[in-house]
PDB file of N, CA and C in Angstrom:
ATOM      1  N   UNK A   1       0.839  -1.169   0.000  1.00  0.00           N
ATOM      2  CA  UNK A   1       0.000   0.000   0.000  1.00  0.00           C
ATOM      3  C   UNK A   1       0.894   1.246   0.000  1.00  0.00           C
ATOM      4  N   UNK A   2       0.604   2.015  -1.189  1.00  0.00           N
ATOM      5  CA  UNK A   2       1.320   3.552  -1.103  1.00  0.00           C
ATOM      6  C   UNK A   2       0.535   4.567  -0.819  1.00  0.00           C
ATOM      7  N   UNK A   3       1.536   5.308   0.062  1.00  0.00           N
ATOM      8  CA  UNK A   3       0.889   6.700   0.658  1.00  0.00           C
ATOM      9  C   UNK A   3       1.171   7.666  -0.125  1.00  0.00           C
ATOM     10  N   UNK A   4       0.882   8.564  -0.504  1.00  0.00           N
ATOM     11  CA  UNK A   4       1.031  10.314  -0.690  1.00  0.00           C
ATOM     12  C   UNK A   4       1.378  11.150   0.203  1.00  0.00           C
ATOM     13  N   UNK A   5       2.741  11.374   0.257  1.00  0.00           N
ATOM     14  CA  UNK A   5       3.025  12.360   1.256  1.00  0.00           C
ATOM     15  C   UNK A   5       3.648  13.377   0.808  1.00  0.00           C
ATOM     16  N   UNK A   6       3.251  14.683   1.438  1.00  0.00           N
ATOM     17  CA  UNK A   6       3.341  15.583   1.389  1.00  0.00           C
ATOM     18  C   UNK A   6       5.064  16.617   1.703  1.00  0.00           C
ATOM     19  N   UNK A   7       6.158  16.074   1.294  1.00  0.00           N
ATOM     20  CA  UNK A   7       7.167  16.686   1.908  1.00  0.00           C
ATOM     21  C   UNK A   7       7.243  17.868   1.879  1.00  0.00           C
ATOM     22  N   UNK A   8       7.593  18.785   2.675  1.00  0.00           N
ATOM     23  CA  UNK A   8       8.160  20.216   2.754  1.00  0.00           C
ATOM     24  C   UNK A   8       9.424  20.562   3.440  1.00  0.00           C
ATOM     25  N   UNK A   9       9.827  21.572   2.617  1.00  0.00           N
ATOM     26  CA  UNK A   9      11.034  22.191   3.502  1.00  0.00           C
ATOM     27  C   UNK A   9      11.917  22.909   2.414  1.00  0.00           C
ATOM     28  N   UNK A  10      13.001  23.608   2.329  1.00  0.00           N
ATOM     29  CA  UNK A  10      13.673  24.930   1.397  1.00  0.00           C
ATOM     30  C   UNK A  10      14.651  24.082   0.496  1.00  0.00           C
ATOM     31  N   UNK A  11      14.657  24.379  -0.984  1.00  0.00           N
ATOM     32  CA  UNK A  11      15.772  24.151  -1.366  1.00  0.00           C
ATOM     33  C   UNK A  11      16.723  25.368  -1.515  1.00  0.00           C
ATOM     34  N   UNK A  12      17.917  25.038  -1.154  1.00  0.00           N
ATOM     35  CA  UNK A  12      18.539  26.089  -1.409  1.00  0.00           C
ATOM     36  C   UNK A  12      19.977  25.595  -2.489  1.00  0.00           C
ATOM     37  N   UNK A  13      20.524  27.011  -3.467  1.00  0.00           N
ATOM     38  CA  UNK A  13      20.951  26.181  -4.092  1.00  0.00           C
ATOM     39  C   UNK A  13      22.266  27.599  -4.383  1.00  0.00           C
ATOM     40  N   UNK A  14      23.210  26.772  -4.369  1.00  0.00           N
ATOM     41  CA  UNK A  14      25.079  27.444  -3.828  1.00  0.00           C
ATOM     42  C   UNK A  14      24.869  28.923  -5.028  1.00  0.00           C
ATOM     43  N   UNK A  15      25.513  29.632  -4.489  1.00  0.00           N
ATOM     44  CA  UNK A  15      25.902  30.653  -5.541  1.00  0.00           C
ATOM     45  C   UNK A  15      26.834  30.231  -6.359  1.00  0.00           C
ATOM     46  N   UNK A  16      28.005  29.206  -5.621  1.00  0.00           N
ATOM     47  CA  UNK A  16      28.755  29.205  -6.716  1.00  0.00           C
ATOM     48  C   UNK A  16      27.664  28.033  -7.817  1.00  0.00           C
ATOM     49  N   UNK A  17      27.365  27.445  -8.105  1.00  0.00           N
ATOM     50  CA  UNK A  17      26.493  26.209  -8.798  1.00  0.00           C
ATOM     51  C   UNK A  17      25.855  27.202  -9.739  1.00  0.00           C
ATOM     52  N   UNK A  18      24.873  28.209  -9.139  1.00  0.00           N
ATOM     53  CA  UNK A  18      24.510  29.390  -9.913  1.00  0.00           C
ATOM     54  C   UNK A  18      25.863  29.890 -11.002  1.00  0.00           C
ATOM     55  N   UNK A  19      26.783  30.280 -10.640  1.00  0.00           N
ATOM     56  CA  UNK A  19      27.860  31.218 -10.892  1.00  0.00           C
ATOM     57  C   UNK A  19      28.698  29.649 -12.098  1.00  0.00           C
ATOM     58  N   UNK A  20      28.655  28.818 -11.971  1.00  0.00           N
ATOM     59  CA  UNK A  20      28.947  27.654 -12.810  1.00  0.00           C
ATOM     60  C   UNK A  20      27.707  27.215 -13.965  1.00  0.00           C
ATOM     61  N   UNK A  21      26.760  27.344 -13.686  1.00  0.00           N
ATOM     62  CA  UNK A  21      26.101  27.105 -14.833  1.00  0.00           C
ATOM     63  C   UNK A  21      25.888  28.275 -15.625  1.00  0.00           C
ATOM     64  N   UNK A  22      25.875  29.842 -15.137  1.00  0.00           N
ATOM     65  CA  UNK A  22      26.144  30.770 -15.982  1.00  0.00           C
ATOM     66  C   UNK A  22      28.013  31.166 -17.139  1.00  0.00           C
ATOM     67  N   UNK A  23      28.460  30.446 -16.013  1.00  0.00           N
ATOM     68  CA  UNK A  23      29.678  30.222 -17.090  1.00  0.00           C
ATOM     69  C   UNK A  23      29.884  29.092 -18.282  1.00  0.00           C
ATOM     70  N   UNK A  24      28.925  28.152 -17.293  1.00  0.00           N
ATOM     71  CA  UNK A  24      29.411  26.732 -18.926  1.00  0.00           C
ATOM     72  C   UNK A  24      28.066  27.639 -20.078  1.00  0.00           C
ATOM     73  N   UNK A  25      26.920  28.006 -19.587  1.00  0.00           N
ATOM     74  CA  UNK A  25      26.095  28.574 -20.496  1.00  0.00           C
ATOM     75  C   UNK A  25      27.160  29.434 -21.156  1.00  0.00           C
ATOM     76  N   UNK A  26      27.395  30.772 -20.821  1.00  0.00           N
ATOM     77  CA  UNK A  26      28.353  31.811 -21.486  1.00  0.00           C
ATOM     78  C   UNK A  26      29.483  30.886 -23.298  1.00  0.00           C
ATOM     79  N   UNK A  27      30.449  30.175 -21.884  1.00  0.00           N
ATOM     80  CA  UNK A  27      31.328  29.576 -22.764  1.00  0.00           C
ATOM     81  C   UNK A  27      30.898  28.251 -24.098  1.00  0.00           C
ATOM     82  N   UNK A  28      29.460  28.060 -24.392  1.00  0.00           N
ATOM     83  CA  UNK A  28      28.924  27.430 -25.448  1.00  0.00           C
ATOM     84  C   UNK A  28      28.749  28.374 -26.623  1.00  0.00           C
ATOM     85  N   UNK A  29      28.797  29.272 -26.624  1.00  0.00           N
ATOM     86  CA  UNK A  29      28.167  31.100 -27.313  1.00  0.00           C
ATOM     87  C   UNK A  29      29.637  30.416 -28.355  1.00  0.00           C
ATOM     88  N   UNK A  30      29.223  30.346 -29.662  1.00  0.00           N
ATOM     89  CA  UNK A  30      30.236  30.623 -30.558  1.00  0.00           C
ATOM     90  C   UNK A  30      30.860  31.989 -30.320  1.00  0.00           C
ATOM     91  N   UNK A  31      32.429  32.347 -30.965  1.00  0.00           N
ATOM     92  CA  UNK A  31      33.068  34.043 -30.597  1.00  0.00           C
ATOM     93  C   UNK A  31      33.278  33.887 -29.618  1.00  0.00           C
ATOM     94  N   UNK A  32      32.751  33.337 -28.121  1.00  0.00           N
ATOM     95  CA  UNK A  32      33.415  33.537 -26.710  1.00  0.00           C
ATOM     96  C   UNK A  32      34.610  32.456 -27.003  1.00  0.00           C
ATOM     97  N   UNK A  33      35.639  32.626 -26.769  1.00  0.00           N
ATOM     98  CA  UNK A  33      36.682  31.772 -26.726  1.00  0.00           C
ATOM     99  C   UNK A  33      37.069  31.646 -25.203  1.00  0.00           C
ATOM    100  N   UNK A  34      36.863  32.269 -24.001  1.00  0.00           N
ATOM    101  CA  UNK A  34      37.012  32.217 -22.782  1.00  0.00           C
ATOM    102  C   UNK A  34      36.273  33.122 -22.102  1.00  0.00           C
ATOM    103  N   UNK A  35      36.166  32.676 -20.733  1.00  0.00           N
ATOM    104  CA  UNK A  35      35.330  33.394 -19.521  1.00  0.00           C
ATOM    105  C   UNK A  35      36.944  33.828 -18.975  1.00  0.00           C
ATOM    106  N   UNK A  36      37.048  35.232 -18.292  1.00  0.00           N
ATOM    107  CA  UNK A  36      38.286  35.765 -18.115  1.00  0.00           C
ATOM    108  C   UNK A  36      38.345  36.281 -16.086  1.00  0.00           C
ATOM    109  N   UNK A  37      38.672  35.418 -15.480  1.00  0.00           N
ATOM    110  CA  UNK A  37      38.671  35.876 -13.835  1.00  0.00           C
ATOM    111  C   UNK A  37      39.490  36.788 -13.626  1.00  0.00           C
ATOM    112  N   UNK A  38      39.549  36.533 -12.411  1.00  0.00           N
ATOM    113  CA  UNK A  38      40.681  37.514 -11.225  1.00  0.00           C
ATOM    114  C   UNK A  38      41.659  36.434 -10.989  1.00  0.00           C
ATOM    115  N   UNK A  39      43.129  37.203 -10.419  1.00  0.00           N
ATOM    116  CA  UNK A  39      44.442  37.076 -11.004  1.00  0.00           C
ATOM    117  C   UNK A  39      44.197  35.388 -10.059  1.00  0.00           C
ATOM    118  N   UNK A  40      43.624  35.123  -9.103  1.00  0.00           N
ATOM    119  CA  UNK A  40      43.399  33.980  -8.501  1.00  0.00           C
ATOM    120  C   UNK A  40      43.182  32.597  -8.881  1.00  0.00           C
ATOM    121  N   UNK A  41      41.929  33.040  -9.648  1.00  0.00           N
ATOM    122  CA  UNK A  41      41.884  31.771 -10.890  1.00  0.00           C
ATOM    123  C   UNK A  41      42.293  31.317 -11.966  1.00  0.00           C
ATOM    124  N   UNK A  42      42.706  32.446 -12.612  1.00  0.00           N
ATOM    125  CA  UNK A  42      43.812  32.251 -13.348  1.00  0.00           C
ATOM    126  C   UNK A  42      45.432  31.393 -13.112  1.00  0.00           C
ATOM    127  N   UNK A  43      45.476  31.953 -11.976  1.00  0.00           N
ATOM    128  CA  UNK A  43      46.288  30.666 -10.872  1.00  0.00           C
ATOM    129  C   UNK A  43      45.943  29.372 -10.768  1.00  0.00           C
ATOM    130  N   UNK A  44      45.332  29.325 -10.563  1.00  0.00           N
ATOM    131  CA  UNK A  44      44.416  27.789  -9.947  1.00  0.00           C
ATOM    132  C   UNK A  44      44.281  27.093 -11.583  1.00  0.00           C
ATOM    133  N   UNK A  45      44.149  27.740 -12.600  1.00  0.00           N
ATOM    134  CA  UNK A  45      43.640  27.328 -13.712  1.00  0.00           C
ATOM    135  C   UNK A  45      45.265  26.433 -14.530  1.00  0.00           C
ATOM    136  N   UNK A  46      46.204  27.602 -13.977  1.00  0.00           N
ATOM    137  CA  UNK A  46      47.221  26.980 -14.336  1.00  0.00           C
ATOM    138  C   UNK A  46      47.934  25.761 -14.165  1.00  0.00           C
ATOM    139  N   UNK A  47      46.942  25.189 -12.952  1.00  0.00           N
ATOM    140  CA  UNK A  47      47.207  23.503 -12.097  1.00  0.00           C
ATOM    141  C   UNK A  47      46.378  22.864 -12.711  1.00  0.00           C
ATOM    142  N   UNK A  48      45.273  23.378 -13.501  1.00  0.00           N
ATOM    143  CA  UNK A  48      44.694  21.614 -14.123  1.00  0.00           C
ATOM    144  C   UNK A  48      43.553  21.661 -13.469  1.00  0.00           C
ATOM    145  N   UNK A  49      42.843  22.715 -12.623  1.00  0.00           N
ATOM    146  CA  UNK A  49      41.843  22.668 -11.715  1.00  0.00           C
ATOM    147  C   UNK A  49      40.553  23.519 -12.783  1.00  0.00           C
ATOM    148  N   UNK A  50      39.462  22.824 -13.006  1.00  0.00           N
ATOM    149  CA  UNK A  50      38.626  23.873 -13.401  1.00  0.00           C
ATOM    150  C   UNK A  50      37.814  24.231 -12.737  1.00  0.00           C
ATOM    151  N   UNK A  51      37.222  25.349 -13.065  1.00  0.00           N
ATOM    152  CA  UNK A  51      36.780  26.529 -12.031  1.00  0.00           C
ATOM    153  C   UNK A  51      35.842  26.913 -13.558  1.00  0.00           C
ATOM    154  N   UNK A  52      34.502  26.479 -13.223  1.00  0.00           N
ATOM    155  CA  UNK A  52      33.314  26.895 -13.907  1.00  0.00           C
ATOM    156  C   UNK A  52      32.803  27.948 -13.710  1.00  0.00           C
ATOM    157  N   UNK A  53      33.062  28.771 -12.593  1.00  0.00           N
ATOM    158  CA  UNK A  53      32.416  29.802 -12.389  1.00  0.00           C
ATOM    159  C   UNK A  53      33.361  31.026 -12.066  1.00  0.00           C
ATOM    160  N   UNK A  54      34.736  31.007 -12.976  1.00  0.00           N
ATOM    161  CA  UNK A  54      35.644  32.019 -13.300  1.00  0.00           C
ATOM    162  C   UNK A  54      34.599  32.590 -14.355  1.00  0.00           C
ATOM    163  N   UNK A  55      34.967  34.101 -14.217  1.00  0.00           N
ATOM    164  CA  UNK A  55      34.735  35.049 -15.061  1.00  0.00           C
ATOM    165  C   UNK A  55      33.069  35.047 -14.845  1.00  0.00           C
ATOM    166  N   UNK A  56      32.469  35.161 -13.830  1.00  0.00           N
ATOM    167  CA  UNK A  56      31.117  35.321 -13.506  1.00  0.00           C
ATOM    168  C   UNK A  56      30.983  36.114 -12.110  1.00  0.00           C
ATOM    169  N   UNK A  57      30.274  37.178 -11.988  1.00  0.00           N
ATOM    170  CA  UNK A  57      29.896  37.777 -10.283  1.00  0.00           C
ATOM    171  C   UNK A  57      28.412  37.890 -10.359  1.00  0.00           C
ATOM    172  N   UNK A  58      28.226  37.424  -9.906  1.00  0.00           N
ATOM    173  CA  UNK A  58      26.558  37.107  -9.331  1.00  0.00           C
ATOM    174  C   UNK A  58      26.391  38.242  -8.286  1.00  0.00           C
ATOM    175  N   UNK A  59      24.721  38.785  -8.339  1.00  0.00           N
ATOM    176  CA  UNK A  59      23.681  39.206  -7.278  1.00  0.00           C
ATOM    177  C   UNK A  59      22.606  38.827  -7.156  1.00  0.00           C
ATOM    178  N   UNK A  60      22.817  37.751  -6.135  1.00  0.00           N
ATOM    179  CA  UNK A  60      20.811  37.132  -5.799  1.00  0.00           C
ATOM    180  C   UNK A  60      20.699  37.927  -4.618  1.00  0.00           C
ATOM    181  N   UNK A  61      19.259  38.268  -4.689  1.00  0.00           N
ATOM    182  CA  UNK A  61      18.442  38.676  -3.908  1.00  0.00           C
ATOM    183  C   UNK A  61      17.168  38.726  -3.946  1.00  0.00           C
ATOM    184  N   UNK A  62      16.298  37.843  -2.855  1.00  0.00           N
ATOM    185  CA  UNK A  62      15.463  37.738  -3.077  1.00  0.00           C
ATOM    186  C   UNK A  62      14.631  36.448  -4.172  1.00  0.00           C
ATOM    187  N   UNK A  63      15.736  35.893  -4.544  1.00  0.00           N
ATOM    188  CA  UNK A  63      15.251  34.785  -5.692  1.00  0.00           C
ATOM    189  C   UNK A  63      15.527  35.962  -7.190  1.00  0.00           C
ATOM    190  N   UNK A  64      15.833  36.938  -7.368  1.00  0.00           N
ATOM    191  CA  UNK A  64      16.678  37.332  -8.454  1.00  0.00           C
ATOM    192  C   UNK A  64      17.738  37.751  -8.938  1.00  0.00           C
ATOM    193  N   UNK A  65      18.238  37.344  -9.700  1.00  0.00           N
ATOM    194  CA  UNK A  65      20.173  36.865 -10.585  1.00  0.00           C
ATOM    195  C   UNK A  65      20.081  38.518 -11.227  1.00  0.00           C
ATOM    196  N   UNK A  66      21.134  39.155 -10.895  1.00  0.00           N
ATOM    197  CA  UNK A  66      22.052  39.788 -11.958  1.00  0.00           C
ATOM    198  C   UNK A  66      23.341  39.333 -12.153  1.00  0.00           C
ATOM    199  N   UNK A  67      23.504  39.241 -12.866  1.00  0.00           N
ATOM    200  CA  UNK A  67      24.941  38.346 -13.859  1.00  0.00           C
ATOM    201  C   UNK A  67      26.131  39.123 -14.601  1.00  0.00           C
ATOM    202  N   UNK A  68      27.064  39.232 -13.969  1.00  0.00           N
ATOM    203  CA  UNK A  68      28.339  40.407 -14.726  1.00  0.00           C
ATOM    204  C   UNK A  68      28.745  39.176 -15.160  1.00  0.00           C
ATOM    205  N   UNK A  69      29.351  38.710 -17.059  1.00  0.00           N
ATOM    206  CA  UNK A  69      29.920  38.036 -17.246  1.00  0.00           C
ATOM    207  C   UNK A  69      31.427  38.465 -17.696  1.00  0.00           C
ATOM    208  N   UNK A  70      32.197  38.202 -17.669  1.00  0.00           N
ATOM    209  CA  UNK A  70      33.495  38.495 -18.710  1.00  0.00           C
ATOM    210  C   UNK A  70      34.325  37.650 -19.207  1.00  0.00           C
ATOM    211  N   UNK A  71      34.309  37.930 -20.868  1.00  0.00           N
ATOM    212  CA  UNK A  71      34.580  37.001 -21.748  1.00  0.00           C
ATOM    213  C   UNK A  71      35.551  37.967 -22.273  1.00  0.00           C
ATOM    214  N   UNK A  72      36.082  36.768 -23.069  1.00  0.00           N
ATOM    215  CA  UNK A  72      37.710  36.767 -24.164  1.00  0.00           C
ATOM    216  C   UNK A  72      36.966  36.741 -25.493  1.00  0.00           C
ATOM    217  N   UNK A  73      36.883  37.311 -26.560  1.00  0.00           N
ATOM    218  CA  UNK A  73      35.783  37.370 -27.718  1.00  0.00           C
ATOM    219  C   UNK A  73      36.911  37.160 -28.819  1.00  0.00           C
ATOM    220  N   UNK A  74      36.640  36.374 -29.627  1.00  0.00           N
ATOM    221  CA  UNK A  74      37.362  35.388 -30.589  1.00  0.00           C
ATOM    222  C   UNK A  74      37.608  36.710 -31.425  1.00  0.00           C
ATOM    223  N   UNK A  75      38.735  37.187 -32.167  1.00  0.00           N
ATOM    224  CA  UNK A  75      38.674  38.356 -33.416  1.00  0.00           C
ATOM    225  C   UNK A  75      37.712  37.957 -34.114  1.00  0.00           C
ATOM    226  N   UNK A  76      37.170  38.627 -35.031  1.00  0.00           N
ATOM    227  CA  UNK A  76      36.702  38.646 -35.780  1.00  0.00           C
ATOM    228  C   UNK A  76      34.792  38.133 -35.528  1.00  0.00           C
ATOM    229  N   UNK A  77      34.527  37.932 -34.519  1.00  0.00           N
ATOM    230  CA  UNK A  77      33.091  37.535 -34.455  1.00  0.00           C
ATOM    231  C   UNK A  77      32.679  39.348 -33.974  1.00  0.00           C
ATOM    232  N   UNK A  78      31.484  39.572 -34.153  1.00  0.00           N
ATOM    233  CA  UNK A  78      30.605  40.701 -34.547  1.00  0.00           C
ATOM    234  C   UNK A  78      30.044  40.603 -32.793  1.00  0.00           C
ATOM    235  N   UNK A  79      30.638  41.552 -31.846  1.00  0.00           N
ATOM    236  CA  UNK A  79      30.614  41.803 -30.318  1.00  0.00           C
ATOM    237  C   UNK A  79      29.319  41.979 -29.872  1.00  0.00           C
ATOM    238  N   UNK A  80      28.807  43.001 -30.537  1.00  0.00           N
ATOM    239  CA  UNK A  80      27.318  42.830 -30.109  1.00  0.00           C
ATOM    240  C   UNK A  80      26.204  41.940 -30.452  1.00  0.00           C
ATOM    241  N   UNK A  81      26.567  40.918 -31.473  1.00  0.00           N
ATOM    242  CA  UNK A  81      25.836  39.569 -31.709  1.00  0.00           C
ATOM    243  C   UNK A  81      26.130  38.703 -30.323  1.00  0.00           C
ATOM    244  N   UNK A  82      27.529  38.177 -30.237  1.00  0.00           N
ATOM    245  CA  UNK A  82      28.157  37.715 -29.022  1.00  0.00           C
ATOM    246  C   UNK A  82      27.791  38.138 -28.113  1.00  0.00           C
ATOM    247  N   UNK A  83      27.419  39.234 -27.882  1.00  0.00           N
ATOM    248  CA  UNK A  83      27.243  39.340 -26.295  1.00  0.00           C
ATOM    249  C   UNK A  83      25.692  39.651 -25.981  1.00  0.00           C
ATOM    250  N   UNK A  84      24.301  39.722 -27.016  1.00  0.00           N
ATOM    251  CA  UNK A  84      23.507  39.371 -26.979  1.00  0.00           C
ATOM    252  C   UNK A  84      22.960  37.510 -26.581  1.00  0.00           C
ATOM    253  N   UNK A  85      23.897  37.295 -27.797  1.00  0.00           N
ATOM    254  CA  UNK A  85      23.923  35.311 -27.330  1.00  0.00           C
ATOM    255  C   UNK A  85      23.926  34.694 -26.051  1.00  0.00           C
ATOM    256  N   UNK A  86      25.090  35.722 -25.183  1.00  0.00           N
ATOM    257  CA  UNK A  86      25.412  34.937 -24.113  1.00  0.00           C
ATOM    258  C   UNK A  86      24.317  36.050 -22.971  1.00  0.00           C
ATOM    259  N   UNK A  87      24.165  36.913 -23.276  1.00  0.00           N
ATOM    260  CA  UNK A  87      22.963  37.467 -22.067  1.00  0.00           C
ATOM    261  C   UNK A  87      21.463  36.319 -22.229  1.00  0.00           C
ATOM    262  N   UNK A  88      21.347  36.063 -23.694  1.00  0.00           N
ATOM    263  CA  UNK A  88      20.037  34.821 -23.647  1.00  0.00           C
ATOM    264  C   UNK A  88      20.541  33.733 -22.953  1.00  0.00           C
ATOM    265  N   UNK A  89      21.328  33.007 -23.256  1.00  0.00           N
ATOM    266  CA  UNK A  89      21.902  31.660 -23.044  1.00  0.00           C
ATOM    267  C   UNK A  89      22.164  31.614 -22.055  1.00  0.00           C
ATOM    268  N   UNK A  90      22.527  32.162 -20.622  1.00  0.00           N
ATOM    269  CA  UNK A  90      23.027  32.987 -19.181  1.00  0.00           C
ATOM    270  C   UNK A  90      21.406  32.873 -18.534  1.00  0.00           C
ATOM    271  N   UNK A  91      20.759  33.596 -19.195  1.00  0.00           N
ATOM    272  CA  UNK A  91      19.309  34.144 -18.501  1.00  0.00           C
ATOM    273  C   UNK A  91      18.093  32.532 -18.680  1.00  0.00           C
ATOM    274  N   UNK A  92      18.590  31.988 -20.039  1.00  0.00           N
ATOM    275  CA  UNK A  92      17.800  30.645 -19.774  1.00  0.00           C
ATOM    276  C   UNK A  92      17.948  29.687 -19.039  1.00  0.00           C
ATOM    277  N   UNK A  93      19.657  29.550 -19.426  1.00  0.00           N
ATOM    278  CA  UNK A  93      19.812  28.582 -18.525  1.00  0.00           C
ATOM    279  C   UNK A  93      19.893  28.602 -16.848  1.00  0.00           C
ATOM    280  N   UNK A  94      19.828  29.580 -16.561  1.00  0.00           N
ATOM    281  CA  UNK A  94      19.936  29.924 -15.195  1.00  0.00           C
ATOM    282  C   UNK A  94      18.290  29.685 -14.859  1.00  0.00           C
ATOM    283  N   UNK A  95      17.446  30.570 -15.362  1.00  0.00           N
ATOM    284  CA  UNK A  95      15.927  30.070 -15.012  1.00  0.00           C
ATOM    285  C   UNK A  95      15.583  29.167 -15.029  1.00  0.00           C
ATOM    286  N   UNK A  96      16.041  28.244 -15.994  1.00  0.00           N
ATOM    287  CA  UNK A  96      15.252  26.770 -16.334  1.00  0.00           C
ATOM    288  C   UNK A  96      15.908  25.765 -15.353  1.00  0.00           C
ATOM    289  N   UNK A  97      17.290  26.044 -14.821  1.00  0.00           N
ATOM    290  CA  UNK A  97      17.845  25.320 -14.298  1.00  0.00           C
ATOM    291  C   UNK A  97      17.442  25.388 -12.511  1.00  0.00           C
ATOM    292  N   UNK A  98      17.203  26.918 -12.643  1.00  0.00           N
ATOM    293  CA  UNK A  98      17.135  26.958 -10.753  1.00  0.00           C
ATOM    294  C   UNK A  98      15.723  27.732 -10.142  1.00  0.00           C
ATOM    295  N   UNK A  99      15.307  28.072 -11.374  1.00  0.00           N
ATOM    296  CA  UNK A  99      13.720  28.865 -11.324  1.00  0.00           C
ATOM    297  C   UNK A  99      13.701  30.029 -10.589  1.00  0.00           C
ATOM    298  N   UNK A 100      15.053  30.817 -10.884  1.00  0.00           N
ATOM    299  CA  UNK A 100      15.240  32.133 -10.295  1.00  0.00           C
ATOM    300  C   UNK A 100      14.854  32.941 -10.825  1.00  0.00           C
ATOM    301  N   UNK A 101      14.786  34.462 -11.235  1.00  0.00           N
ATOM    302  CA  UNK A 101      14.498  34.861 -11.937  1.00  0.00           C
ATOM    303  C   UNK A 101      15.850  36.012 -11.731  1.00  0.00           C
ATOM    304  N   UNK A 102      16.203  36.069 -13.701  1.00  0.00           N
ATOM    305  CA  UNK A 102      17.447  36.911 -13.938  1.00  0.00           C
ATOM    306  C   UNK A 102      16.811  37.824 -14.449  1.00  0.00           C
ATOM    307  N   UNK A 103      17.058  38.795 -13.773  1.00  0.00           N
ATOM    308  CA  UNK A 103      16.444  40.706 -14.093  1.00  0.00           C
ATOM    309  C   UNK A 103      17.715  41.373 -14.860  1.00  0.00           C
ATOM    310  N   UNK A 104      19.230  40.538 -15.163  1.00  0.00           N
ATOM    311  CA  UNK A 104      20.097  41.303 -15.923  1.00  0.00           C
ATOM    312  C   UNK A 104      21.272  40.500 -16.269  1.00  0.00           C
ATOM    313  N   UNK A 105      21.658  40.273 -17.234  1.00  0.00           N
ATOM    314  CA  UNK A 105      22.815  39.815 -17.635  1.00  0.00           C
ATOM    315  C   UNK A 105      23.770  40.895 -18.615  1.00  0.00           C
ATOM    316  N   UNK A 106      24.898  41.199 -17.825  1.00  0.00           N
ATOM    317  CA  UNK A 106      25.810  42.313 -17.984  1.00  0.00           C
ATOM    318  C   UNK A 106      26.661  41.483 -18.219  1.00  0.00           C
ATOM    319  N   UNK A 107      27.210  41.892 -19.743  1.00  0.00           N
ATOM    320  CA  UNK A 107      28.411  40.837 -20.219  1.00  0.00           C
ATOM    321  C   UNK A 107      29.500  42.224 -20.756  1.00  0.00           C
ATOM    322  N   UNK A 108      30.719  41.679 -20.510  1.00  0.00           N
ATOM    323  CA  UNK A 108      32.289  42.628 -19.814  1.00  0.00           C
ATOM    324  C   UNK A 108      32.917  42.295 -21.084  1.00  0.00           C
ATOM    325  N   UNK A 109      33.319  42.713 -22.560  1.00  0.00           N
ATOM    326  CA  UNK A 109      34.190  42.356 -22.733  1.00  0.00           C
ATOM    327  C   UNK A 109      35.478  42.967 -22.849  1.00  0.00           C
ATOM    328  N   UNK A 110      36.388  41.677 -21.844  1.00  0.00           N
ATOM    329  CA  UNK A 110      37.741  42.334 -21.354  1.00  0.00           C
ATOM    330  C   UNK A 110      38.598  42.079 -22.417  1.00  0.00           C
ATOM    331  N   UNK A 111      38.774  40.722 -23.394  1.00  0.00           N
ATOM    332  CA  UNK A 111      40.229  40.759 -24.077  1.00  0.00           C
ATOM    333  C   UNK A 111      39.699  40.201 -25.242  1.00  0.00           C
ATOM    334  N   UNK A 112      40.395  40.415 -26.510  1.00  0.00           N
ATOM    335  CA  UNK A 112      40.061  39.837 -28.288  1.00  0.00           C
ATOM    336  C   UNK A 112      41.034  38.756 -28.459  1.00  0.00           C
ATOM    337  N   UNK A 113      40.701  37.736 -28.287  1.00  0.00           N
ATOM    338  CA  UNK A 113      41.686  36.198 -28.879  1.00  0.00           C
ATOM    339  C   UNK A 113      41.727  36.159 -30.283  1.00  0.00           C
ATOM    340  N   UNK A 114      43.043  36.730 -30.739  1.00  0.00           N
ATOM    341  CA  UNK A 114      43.459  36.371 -32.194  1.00  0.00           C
ATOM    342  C   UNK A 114      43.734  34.460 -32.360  1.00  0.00           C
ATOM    343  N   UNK A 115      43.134  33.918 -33.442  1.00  0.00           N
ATOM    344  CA  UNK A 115      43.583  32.026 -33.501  1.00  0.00           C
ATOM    345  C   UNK A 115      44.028  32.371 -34.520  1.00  0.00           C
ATOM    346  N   UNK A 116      44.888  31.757 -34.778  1.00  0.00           N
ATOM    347  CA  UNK A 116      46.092  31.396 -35.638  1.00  0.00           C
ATOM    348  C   UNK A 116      45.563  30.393 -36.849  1.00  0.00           C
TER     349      UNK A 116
END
């Protein structure tokens, strides 16, 4: 015999986890060639360690995301296509994934990756 029960109680869910799925979202964006941190992770990056949620600063409050991203933008891809892409792709996947709601995705771009 099965019951129906009723569980309750909070999920709560890490900023950084937030701050990692807005970076693997970001870094799928054709033209982004990298998410770009502070001099820290860039450290850490140099050991082989990845760090999904370099080049992302989050503000929740309240159950809503604003999102500073900063990316490395491939030469030659068209910046304001790119950085439209990754404010959608940032803002979906973050909602669909944690049912927050993102009121802004502010994307930084800091450096132009010439490929050879």
């Amino acid at each position: 015999m099965s019951e129906n029960v009723d569980f309750k109680g909070d999920v709560k869910i890490s900023d950084s986890v937030v701050a990692s799925i807005a970076g693997l979202a970001a870094s799928e964006i054709p033209g982004v060639d990298s998410l770009s941190g502070n001099l820290t992770n860039e450290i850490v990056a140099k050991f082989g360690i990845r760090n999904n949620s370099k080049g992302v600063k989050l503000e929740i409050d309240n159950g809503s995301v604003v999102a500073d991203i900063f990316v490395n933008v491939i030469y030659g891809y068209a910046i304001p296509e790119v950085s439209a892409k990754v404010q959608e792709k940032v803002k979906q996947a973050i909602e669909s994934m944690t049912g927050l709601s993102v009121i802004g995705v502010n994307v930084r771009v800091v450096g132009i990756t010439v490929k050879v």
